[in-house]
N, C-alpha and C. Protein backbone atom coordinates (compact mmCIF):
# COMPACT_ATOMS: atom_id res chain seq x y z
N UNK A 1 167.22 65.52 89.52
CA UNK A 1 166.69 66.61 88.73
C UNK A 1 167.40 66.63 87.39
N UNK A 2 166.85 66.59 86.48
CA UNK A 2 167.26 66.85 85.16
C UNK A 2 167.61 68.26 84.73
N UNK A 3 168.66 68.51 84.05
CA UNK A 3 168.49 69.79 83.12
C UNK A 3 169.29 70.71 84.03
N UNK A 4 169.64 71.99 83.74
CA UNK A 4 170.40 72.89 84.62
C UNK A 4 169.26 73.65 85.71
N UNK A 5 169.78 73.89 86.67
CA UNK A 5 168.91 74.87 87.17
C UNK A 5 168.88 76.31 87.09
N UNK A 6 168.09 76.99 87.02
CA UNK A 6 168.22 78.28 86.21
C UNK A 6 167.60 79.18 88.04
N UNK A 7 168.33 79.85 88.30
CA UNK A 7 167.82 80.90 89.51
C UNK A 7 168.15 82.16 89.40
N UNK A 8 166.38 82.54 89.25
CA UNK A 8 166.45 83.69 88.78
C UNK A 8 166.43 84.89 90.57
N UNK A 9 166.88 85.68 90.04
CA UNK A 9 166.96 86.48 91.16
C UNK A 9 166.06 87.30 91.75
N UNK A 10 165.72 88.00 92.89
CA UNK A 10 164.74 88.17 93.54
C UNK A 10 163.81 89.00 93.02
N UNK A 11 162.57 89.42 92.61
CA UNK A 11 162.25 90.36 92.24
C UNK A 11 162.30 92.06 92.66
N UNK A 12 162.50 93.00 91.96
CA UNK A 12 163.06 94.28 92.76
C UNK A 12 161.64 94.67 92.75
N UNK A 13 161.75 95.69 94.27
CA UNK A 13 160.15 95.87 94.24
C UNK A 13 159.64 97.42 93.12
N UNK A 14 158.96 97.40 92.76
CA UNK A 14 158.73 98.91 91.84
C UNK A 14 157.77 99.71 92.49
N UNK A 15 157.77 98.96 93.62
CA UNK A 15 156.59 100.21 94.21
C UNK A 15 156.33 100.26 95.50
N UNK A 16 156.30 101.14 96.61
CA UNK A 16 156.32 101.33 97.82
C UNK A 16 154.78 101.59 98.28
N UNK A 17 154.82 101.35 99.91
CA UNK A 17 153.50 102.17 100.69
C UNK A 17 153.90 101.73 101.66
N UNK A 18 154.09 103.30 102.19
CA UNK A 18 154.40 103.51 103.64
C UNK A 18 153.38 104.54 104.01
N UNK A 19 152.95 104.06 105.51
CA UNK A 19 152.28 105.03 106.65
C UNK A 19 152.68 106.04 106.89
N UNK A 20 152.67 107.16 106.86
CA UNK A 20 153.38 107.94 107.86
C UNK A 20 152.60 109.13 108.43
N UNK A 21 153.23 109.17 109.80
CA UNK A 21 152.51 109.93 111.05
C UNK A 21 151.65 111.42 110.31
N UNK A 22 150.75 111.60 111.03
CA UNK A 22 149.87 112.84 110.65
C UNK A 22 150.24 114.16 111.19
N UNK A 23 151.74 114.29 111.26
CA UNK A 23 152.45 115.33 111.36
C UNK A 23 153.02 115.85 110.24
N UNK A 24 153.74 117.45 110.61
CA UNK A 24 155.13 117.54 109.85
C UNK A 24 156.02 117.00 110.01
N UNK A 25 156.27 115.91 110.76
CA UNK A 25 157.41 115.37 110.89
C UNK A 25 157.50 114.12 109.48
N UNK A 26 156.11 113.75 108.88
CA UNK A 26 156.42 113.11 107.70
C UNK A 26 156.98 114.04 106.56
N UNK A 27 156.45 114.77 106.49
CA UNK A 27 157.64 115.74 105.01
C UNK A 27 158.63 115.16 105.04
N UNK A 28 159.76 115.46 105.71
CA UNK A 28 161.07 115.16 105.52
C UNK A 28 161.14 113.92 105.64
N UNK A 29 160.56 113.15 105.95
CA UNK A 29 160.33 110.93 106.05
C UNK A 29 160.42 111.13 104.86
N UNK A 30 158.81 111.37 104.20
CA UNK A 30 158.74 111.49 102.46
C UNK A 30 159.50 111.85 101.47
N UNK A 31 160.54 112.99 101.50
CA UNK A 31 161.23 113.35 101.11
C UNK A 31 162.98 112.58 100.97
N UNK A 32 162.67 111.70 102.13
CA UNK A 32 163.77 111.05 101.77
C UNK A 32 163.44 109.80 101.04
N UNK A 33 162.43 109.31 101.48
CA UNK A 33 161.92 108.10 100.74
C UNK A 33 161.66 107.81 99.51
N UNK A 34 161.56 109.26 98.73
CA UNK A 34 161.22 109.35 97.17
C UNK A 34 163.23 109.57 96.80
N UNK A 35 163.98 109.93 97.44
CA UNK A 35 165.10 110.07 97.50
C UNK A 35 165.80 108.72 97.29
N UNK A 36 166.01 107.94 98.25
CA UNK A 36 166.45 106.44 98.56
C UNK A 36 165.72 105.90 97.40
N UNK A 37 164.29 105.68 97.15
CA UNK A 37 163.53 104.76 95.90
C UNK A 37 164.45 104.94 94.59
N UNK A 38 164.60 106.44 94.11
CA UNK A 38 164.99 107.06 93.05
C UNK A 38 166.22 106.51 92.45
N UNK A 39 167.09 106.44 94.14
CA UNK A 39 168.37 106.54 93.94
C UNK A 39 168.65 104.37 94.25
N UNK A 40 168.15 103.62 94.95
CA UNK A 40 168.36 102.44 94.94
C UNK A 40 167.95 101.69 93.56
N UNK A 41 167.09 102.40 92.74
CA UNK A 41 166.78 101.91 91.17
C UNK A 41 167.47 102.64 90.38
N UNK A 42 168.04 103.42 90.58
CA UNK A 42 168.81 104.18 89.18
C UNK A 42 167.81 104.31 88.09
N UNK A 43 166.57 105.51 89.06
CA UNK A 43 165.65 106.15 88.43
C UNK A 43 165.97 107.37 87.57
N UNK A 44 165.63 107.96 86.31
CA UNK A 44 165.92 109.40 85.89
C UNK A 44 164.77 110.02 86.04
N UNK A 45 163.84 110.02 87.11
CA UNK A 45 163.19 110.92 86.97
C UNK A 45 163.47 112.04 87.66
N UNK A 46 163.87 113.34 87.61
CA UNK A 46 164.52 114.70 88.35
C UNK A 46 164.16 114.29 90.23
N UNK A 47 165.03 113.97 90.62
CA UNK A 47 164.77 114.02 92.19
C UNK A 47 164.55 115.18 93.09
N UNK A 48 164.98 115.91 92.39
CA UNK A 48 165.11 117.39 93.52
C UNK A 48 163.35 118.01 93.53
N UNK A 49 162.83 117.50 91.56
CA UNK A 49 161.48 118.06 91.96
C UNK A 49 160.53 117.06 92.19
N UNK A 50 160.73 115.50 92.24
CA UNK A 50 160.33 114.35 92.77
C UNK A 50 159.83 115.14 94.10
N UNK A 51 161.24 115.29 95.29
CA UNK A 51 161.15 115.46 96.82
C UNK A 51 160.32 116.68 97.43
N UNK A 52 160.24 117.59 96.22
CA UNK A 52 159.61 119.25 95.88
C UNK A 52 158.21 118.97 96.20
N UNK A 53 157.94 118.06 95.37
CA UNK A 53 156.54 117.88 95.24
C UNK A 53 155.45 117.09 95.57
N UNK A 54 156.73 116.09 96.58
CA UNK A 54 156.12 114.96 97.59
C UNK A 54 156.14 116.02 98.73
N UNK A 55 157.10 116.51 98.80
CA UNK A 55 157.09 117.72 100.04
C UNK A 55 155.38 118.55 99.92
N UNK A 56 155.09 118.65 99.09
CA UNK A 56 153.89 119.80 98.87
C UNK A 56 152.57 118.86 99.13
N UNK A 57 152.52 117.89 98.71
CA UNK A 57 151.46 116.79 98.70
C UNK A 57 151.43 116.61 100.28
N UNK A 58 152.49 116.08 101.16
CA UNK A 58 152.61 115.56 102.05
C UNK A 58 151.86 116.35 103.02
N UNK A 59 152.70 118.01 103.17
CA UNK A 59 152.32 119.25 103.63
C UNK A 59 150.91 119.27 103.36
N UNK A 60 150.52 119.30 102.38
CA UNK A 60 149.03 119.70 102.17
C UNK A 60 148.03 118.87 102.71
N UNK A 61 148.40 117.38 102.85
CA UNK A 61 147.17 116.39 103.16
C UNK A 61 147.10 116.50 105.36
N UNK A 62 148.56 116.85 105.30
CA UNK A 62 148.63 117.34 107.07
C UNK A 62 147.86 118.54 107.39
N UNK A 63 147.73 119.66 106.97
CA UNK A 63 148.11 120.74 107.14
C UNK A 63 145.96 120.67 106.74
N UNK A 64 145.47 120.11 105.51
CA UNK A 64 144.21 120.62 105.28
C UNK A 64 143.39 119.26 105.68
N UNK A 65 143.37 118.62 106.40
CA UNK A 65 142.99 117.00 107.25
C UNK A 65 142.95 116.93 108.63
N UNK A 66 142.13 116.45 109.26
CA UNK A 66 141.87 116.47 110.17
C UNK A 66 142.24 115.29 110.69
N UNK A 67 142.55 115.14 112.43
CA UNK A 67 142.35 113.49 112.59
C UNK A 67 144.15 113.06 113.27
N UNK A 68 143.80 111.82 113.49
CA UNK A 68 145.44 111.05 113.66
C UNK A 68 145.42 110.07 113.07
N UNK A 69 144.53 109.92 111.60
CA UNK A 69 144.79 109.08 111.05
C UNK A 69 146.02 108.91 110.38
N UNK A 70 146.74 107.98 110.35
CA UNK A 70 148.37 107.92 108.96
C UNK A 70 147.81 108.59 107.71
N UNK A 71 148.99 108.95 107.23
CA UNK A 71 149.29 109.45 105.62
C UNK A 71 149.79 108.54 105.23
N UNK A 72 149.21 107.97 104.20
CA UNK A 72 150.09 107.11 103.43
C UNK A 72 150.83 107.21 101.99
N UNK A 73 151.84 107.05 101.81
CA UNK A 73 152.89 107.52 100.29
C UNK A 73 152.68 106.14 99.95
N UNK A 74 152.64 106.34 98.60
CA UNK A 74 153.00 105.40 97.54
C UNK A 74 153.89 105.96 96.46
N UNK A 75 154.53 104.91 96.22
CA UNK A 75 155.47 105.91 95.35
C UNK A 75 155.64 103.78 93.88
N UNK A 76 156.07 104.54 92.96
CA UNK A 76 156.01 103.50 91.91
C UNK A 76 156.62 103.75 90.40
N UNK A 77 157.38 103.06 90.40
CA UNK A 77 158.31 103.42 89.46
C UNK A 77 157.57 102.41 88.65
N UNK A 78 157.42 103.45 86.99
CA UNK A 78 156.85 103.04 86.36
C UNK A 78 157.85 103.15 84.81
N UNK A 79 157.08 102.56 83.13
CA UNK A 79 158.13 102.22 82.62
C UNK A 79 158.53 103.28 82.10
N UNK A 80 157.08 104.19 81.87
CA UNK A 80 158.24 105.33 81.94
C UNK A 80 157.74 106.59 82.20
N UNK A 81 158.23 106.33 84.10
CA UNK A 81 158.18 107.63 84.82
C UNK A 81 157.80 107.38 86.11
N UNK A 82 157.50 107.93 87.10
CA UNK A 82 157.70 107.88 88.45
C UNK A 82 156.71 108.84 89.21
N UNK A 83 155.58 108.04 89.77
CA UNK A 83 154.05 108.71 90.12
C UNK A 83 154.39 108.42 91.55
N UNK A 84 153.58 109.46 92.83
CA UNK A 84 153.79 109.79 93.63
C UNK A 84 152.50 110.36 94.28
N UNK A 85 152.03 109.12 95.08
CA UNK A 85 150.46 108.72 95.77
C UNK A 85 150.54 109.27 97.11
N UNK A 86 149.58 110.39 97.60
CA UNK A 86 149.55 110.50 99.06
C UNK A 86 147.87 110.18 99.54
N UNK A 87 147.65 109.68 99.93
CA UNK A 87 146.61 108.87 100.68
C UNK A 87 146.19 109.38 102.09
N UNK A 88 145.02 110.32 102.21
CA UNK A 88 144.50 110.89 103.37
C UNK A 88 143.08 110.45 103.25
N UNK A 89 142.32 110.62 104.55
CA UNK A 89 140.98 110.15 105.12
C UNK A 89 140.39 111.25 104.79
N UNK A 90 140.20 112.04 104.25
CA UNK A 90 139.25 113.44 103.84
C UNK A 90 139.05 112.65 102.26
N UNK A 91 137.71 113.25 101.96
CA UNK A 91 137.26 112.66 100.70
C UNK A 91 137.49 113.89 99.80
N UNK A 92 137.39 114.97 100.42
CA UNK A 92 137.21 116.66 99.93
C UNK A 92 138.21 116.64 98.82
N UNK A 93 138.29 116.73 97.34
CA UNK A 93 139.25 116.62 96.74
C UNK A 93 140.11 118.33 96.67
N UNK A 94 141.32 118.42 96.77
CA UNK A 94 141.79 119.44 96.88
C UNK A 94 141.48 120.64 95.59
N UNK A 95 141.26 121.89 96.14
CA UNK A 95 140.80 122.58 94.69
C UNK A 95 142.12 123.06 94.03
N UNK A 96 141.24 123.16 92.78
CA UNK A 96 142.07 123.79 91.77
C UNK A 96 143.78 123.05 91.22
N UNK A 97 143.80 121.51 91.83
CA UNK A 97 144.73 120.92 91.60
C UNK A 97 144.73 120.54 89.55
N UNK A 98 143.61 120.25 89.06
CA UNK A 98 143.84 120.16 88.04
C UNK A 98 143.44 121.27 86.46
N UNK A 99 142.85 122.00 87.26
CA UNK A 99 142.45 123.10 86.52
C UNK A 99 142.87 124.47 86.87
N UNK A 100 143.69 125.35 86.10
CA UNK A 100 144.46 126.32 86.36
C UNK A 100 143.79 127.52 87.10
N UNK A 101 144.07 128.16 88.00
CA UNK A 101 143.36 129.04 88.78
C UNK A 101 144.00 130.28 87.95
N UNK A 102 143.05 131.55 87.81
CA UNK A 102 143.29 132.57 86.77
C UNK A 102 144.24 133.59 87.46
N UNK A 103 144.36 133.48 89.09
CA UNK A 103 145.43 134.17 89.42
C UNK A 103 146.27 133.87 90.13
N UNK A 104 147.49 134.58 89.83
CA UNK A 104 148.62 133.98 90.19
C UNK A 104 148.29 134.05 91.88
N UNK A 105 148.76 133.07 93.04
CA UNK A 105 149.19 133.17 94.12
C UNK A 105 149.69 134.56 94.12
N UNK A 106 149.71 135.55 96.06
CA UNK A 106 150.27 136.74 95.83
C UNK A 106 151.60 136.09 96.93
N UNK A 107 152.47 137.06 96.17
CA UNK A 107 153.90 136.50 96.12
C UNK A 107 154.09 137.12 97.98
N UNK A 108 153.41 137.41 98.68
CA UNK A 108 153.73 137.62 100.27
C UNK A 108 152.41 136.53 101.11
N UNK A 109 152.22 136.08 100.83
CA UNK A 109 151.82 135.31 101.46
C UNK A 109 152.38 133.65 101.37
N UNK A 110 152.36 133.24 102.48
CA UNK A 110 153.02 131.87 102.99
C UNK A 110 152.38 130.21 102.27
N UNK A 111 151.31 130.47 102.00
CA UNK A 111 150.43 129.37 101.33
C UNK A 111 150.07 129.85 99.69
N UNK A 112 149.51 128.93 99.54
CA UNK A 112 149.39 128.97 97.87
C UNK A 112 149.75 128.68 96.39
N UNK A 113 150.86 128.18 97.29
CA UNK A 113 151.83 127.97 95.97
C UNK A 113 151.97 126.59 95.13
N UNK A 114 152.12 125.56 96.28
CA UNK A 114 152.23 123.90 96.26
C UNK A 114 151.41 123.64 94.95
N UNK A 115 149.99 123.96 94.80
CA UNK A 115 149.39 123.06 94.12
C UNK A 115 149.71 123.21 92.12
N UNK A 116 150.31 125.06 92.44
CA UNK A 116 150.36 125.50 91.63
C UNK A 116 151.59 124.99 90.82
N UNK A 117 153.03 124.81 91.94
CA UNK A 117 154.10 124.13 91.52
C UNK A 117 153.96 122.34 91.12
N UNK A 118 153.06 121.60 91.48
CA UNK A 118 152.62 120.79 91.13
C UNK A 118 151.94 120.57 89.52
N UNK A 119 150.89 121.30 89.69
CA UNK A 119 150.91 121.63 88.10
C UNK A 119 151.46 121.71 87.28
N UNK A 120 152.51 122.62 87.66
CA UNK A 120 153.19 123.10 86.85
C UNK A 120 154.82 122.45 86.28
N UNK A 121 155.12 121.50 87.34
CA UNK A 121 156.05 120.49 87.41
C UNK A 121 156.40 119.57 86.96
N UNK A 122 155.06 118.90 87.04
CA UNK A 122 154.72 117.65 86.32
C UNK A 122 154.43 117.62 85.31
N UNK A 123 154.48 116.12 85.40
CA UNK A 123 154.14 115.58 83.74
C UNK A 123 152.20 115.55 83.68
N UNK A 124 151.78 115.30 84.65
CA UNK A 124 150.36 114.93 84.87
C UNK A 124 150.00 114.96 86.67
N UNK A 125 148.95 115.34 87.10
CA UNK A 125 148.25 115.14 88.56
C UNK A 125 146.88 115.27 88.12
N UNK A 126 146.53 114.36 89.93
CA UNK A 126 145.41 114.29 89.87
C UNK A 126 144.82 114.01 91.49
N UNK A 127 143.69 113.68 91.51
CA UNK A 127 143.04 113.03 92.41
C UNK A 127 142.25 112.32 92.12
N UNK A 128 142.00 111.32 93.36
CA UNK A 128 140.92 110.23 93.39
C UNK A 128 140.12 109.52 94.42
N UNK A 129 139.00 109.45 94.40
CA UNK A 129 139.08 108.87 95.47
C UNK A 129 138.94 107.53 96.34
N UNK A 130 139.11 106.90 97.76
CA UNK A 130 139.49 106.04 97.68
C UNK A 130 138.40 105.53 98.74
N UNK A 131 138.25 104.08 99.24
CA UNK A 131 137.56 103.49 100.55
C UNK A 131 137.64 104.49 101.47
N UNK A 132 138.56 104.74 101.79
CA UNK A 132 138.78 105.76 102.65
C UNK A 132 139.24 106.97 103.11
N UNK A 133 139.08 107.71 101.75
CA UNK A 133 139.03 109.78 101.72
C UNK A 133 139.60 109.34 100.27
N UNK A 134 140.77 109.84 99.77
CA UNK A 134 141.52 110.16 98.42
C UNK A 134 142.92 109.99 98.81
N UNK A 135 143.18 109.65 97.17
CA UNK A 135 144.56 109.89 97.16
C UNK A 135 145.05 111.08 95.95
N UNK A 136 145.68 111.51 96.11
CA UNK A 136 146.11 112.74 95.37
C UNK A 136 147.71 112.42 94.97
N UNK A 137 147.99 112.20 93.60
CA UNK A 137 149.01 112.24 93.23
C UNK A 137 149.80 113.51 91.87
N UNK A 138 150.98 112.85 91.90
CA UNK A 138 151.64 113.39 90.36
C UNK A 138 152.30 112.15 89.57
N UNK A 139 152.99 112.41 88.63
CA UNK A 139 153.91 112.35 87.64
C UNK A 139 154.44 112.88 87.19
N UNK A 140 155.77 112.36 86.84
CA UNK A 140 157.08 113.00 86.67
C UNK A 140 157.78 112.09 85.25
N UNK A 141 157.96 112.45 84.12
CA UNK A 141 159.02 111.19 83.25
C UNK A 141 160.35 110.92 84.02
N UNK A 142 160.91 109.72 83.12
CA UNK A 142 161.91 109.34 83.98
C UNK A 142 161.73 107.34 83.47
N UNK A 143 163.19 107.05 83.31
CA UNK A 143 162.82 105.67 83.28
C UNK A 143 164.28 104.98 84.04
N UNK A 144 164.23 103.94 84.97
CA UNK A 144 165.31 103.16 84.69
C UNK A 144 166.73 103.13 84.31
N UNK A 145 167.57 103.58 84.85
CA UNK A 145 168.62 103.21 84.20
C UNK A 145 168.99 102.08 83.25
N UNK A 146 169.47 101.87 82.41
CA UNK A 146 169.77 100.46 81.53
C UNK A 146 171.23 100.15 82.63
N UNK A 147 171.54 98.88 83.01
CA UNK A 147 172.75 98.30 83.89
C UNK A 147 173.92 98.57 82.99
């Protein structure tokens, strides 16, 4: 072989998809998983409302879905910022996720709030839909650490 050999190192992955069970027992899976991603890339995008708001997505696609089909997260660090895919078999796109509802949630009741803190959190959400129901995400800024 001629010439030096040059080996470059493995590629890091920037983007996840994981299954997870059609329980509450995925919240807290999800919640760590946007946790570990964040934190194994030396991401800046705010983690506490990263896990906030994968928590609310997660909750919501269990909680308003029917079925034992998986939930699936995607999560993807991007160049600059950090979007956060939940993937359910209902096509029904969730209301009022991108257009502001004129009243506030009432502050004693248990539901209501998620989509609103989502909104309101992010950098951008949305929905879409997919082969098989939608996926409903956010965004958050945030880039990379420099080494």
């Amino acid at each position: 072989m001629n010439g030096t050999t040059v080996h470059e190192p493995p590629a890091i992955p920037t983007s996840w998809r994981v299954a997870l069970p059609h329980t509450t027992a995925a919240v807290p899976v999800a919640r760590a998983l946007v946790r570990t991603a964040l934190a194994e890339r030396d991401h800046s995008a705010d983690c506490d409302t990263a896990e906030l708001l994968t928590a609310e997505l997660v909750a919501n696609a269990v909680e308003h879905t029917s079925g034992a089909t998986p939930i699936e997260l995607v999560l993807r660090l991007l160049p600059t910022g950090f979007q956060v895919e939940v993937h359910d078999a209902d096509p029904e796109p969730p209301r009022d996720l991108t257009r502001p509802h004129l009243e506030l949630p009432d502050p004693w009741q248990e539901h209501g709030r998620g989509l609103l803190l989502i909104r309101s959190l992010s950098s951008s959400c949305g929905h879409r839909p997919t082969e098989s129901g939608k996926a409903v995400w956010f965004r958050l800024p945030g880039q990379r650490r420099p080494v």
